[in-house]
N, C-alpha and C. Protein backbone atom coordinates (compact mmCIF):
# COMPACT_ATOMS: atom_id res chain seq x y z
N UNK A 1 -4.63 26.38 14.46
CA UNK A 1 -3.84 25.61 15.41
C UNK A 1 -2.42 25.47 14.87
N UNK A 2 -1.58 25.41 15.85
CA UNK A 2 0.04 25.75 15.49
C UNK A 2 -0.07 24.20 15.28
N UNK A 3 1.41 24.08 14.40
CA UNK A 3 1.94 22.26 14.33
C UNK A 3 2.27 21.64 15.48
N UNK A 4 2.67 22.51 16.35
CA UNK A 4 3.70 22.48 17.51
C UNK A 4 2.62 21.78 18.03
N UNK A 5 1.42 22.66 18.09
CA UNK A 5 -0.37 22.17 19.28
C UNK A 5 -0.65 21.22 18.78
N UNK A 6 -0.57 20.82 17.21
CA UNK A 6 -1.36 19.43 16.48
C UNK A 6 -0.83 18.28 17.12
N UNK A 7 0.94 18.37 17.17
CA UNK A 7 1.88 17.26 17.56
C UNK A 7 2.30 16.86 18.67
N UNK A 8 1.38 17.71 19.99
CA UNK A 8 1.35 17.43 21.16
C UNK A 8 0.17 16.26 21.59
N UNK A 9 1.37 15.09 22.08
CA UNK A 9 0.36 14.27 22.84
C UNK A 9 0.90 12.81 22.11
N UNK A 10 1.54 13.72 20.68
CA UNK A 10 2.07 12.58 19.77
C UNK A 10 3.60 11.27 20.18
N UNK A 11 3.84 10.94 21.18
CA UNK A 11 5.16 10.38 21.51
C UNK A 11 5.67 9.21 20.81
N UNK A 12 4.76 8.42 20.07
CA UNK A 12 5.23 7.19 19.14
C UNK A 12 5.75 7.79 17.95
N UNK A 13 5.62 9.35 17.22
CA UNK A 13 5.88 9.72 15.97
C UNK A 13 7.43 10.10 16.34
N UNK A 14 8.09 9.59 16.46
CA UNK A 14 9.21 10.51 16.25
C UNK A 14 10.91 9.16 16.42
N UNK A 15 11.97 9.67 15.61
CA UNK A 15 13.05 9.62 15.89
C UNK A 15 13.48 8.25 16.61
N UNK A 16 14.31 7.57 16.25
CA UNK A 16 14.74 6.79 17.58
C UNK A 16 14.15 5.15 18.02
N UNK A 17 14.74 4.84 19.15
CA UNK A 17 14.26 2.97 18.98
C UNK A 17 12.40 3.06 19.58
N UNK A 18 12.26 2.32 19.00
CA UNK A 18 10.68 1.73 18.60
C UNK A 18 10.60 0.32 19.68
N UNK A 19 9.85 1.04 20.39
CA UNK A 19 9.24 0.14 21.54
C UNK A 19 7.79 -0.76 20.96
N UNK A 20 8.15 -2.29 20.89
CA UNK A 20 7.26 -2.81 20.36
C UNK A 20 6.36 -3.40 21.56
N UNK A 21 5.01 -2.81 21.65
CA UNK A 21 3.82 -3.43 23.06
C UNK A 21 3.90 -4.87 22.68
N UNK A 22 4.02 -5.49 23.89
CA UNK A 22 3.99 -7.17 23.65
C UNK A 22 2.55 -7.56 23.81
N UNK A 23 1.40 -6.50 23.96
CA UNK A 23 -0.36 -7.36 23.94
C UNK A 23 -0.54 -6.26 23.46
N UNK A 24 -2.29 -6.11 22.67
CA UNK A 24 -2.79 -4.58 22.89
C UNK A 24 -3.27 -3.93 23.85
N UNK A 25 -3.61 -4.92 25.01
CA UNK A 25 -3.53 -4.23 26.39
C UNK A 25 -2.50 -3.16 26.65
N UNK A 26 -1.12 -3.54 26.11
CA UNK A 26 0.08 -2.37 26.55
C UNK A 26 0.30 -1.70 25.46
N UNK A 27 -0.35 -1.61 24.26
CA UNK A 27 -0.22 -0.95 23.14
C UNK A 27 -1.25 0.68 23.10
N UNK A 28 -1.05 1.40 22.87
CA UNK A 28 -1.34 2.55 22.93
C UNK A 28 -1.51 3.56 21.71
N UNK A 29 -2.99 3.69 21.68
CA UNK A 29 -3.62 4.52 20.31
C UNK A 29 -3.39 5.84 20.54
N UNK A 30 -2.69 6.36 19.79
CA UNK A 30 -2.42 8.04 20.12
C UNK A 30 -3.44 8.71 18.86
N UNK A 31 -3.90 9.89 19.19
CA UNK A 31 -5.02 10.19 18.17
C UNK A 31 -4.38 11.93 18.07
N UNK A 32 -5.12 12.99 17.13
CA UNK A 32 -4.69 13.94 16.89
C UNK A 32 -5.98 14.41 16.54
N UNK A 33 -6.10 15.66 16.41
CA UNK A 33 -7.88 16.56 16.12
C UNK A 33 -7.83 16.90 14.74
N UNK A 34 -8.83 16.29 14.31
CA UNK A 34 -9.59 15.94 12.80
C UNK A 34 -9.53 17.66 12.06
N UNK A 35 -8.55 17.96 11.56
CA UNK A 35 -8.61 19.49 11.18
C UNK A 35 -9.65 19.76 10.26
N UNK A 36 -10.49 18.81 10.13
CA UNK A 36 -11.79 19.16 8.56
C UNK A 36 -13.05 18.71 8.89
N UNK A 37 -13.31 18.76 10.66
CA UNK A 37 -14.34 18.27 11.18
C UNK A 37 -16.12 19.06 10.55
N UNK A 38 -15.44 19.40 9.52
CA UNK A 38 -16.81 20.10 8.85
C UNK A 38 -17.22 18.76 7.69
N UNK A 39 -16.48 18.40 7.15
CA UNK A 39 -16.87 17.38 6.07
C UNK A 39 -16.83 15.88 6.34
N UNK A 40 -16.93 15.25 5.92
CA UNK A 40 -17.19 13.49 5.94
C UNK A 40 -15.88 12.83 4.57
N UNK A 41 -14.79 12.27 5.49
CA UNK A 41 -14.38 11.91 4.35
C UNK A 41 -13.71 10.70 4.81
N UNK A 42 -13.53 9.53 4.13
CA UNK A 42 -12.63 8.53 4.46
C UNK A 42 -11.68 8.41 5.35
N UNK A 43 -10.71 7.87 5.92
CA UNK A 43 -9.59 7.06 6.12
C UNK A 43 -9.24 5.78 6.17
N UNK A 44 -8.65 4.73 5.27
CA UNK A 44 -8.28 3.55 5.24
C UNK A 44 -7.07 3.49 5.42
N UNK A 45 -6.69 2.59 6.33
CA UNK A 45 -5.49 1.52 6.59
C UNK A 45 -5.86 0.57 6.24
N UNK A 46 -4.61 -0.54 5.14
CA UNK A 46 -4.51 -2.11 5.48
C UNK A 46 -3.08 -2.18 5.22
N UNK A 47 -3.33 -3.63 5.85
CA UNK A 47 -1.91 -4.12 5.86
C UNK A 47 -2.04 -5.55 5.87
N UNK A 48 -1.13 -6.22 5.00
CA UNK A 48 -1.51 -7.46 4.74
C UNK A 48 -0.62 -8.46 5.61
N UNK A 49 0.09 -7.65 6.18
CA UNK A 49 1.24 -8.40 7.24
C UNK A 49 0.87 -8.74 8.58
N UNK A 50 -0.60 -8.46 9.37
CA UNK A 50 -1.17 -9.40 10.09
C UNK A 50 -0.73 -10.16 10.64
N UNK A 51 -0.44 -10.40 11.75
CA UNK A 51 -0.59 -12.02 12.65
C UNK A 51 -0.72 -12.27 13.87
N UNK A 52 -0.91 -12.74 14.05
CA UNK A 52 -1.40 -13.52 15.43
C UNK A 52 -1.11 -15.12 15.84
N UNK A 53 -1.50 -15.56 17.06
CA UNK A 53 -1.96 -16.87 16.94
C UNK A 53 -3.27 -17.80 17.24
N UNK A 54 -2.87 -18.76 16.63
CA UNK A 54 -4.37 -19.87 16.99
C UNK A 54 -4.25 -20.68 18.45
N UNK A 55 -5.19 -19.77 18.99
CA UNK A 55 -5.40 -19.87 21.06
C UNK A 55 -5.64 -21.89 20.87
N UNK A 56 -5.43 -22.93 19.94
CA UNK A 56 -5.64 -23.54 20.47
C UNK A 56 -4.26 -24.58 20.34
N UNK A 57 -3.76 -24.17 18.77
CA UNK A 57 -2.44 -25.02 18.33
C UNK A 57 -1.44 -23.95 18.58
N UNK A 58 -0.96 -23.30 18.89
CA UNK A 58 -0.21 -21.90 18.85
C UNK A 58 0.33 -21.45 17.54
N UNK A 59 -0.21 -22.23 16.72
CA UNK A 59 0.31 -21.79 15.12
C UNK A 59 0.15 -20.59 14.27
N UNK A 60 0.59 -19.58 13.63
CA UNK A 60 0.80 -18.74 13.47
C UNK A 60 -0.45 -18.24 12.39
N UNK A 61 -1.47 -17.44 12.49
CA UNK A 61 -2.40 -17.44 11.74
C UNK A 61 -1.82 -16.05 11.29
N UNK A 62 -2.23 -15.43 9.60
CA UNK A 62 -2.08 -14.36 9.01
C UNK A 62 -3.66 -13.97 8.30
N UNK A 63 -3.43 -12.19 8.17
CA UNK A 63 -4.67 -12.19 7.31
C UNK A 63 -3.96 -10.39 7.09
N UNK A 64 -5.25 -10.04 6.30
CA UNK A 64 -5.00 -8.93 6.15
C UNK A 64 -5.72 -7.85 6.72
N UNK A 65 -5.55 -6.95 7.28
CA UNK A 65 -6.46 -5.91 8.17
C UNK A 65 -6.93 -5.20 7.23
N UNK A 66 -8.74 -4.51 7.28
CA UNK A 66 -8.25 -2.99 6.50
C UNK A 66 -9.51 -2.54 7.73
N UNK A 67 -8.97 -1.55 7.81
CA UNK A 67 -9.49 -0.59 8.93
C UNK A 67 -10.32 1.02 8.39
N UNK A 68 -11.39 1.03 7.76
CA UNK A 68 -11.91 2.41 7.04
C UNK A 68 -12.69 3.33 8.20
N UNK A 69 -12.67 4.40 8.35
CA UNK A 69 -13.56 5.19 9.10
C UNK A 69 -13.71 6.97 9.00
N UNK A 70 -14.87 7.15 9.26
CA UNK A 70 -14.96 8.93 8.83
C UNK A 70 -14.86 9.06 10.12
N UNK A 71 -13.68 10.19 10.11
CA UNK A 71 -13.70 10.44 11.59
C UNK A 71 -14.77 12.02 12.01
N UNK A 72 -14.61 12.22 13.79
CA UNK A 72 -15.59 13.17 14.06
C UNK A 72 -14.47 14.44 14.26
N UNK A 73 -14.05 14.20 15.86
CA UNK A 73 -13.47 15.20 16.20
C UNK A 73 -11.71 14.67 15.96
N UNK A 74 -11.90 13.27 15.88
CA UNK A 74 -10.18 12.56 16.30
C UNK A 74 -9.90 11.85 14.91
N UNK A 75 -8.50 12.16 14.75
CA UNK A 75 -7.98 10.26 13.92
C UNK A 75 -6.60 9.70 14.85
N UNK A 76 -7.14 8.48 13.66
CA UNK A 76 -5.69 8.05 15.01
C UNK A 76 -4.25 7.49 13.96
N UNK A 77 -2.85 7.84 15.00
CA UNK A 77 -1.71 8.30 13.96
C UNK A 77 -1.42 6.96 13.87
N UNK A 78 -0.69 6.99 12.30
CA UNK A 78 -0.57 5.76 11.90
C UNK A 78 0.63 4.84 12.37
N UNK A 79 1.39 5.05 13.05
CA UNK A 79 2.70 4.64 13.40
C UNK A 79 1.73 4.20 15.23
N UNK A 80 1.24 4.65 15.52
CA UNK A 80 0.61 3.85 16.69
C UNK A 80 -0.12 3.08 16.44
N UNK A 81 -0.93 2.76 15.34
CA UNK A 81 -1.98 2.15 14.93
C UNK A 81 -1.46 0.48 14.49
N UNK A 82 0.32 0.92 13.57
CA UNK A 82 0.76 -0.02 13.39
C UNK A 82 1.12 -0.78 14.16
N UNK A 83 2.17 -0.24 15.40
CA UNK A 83 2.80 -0.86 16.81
C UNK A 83 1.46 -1.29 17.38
N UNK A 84 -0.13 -1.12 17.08
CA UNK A 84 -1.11 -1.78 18.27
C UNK A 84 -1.40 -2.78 17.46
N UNK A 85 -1.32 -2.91 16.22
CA UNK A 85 -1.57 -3.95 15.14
C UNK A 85 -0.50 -5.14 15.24
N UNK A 86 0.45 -4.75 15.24
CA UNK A 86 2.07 -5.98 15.55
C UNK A 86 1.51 -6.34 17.31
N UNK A 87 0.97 -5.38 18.21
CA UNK A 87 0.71 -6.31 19.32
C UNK A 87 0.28 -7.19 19.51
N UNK A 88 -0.71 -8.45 18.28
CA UNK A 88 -1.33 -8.88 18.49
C UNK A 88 -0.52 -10.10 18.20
N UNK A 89 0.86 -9.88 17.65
CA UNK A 89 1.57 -10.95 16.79
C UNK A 89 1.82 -12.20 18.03
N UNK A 90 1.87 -11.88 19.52
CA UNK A 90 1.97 -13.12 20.20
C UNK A 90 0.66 -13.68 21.06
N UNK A 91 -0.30 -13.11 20.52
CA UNK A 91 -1.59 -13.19 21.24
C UNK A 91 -2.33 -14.13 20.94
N UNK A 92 -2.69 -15.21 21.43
CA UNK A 92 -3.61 -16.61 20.96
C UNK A 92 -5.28 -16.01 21.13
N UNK A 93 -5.74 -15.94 19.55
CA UNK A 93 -6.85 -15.50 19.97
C UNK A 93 -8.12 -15.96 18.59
N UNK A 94 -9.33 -16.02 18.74
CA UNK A 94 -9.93 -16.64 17.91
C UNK A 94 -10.16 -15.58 16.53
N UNK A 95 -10.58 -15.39 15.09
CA UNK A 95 -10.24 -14.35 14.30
C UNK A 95 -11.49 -13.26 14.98
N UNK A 96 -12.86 -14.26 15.29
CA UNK A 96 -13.86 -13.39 15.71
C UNK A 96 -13.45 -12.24 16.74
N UNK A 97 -12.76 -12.81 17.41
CA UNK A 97 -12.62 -11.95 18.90
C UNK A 97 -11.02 -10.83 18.63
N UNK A 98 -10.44 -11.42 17.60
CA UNK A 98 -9.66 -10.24 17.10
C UNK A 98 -9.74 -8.96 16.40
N UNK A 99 -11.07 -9.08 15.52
CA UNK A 99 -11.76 -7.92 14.57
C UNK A 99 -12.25 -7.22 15.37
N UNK A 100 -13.14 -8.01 16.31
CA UNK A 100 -14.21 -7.18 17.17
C UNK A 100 -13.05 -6.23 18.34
N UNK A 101 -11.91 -6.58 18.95
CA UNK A 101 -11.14 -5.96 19.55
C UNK A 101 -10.76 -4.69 19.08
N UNK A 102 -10.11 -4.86 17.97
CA UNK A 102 -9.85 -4.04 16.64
C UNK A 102 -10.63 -2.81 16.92
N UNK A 103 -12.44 -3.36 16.41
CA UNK A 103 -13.21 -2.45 15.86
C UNK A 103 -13.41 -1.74 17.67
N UNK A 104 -13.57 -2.16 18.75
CA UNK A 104 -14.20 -1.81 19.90
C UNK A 104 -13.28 -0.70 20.49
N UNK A 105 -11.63 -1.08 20.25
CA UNK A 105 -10.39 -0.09 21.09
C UNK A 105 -10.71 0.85 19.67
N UNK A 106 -10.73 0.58 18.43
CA UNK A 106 -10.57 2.26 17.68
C UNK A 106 -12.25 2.80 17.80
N UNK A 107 -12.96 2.18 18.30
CA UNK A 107 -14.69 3.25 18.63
C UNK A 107 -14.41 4.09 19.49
N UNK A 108 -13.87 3.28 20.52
CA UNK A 108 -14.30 4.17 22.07
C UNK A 108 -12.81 4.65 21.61
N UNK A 109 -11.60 5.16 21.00
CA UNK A 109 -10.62 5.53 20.95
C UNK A 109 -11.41 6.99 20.44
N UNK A 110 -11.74 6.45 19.03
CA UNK A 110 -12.21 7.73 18.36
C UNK A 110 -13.26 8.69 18.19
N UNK A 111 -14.18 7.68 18.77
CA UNK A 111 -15.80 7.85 18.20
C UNK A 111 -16.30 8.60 16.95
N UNK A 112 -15.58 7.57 15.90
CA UNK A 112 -16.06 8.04 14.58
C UNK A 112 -17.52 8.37 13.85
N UNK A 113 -17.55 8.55 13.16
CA UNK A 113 -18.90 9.25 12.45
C UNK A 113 -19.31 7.45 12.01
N UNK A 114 -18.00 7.03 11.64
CA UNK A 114 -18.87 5.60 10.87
C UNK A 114 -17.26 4.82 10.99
N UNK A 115 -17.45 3.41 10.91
CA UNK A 115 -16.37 2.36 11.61
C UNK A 115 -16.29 1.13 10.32
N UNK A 116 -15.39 0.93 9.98
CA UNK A 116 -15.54 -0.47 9.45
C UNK A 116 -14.19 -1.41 8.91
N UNK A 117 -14.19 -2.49 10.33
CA UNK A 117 -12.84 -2.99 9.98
C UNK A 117 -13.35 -4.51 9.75
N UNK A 118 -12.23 -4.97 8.89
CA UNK A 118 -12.65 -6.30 7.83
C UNK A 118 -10.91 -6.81 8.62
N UNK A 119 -11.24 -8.63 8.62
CA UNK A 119 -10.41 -9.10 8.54
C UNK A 119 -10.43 -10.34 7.92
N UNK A 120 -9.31 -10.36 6.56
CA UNK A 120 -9.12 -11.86 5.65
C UNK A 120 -8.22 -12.52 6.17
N UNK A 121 -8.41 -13.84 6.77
CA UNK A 121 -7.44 -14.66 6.72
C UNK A 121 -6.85 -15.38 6.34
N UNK A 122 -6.07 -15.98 6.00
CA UNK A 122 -5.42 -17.02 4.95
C UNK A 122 -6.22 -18.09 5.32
N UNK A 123 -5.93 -19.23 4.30
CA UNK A 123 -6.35 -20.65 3.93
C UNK A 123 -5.96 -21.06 5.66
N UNK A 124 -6.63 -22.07 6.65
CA UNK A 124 -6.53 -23.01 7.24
C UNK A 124 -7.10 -24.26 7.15
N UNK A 125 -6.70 -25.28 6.78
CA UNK A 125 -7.61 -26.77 6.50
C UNK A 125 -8.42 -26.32 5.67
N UNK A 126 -7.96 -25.22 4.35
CA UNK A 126 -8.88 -25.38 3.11
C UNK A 126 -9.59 -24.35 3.27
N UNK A 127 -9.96 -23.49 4.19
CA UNK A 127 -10.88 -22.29 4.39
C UNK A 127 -10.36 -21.34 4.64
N UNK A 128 -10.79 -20.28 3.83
CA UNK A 128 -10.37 -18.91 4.58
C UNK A 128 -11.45 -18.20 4.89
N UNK A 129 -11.18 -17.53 5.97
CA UNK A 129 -12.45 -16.79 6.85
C UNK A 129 -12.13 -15.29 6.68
N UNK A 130 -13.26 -14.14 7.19
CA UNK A 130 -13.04 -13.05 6.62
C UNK A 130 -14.14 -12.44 8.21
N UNK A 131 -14.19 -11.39 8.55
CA UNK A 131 -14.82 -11.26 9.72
C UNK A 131 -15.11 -9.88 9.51
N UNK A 132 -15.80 -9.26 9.43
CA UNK A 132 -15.99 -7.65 9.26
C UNK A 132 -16.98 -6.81 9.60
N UNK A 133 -16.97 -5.84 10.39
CA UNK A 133 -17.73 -5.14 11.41
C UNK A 133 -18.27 -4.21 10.76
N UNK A 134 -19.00 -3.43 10.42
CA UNK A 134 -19.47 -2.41 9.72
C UNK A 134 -20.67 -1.39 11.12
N UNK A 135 -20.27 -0.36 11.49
CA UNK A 135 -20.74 0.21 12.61
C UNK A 135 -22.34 1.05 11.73
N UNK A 136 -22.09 1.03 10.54
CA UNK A 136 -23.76 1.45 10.19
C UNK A 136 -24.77 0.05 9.74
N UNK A 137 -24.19 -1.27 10.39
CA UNK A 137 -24.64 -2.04 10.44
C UNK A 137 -25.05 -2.88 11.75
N UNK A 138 -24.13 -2.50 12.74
CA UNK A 138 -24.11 -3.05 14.25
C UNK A 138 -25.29 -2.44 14.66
């Protein structure tokens, strides 16, 4: 496959002002074809810069994402992955229902061989919570 064929389809990779999605409803996973669909091998993202908000005080909750998965036929590019990750920064939402979002838009995005996204959140009133999906466990 030419580079030219790999990088078609790709429109967030490139050059120029950076359109930030204001939900992940308007945020958009762009993916590319797994050139080593013969073997099983990792991919991890994290990022500890996280945020969102708390759907009940609007206060600014942080944590850290990490997102691991063997992909099949797809992965998905990291500069879209980031802009769908910052979508969440004005979104009031509980941590449960943020991981599981996470893990549900990159399944049916990718349909990986195996899925597993973790989310730590900082201290609130003394606790920090941690939420993490593991798809050879679901």
């Amino acid at each position: 496959m030419t580079d030219e064929k790999k990088l078609t389809g790709l429109t967030l990779l490139k050059k120029g002002e950076t359109r930030y999605p204001a939900s992940p409803d308007e945020a958009k996973l762009e993916t590319f074809e797994n050139a080593n669909q013969q073997r099983n091998y990792w991919i991890t993202f994290e990022t500890s810069e996280f945020t969102s908000l708390c759907p009940i005080t609007g206060q600014p909750d942080f944590a850290t994402i990490k997102i691991e998965y063997i992909p099949a036929e797809l992965c998905v590019e990291s500069k879209s992955l980031k802009l769908y990750l910052f979508s969440f920064r004005q979104i009031g939402t509980f941590y449960e229902e943020i991981v599981n979002r996470i893990y549900t838009d990159l399944s049916e995005q990718l349909k990986p061989r195996r899925l597993v996204v973790n989310g730590a959140f900082t201290a609130r009133g003394g606790i920090t919570s941690s939420v993490k999906i593991d798809s050879d466990e679901a």
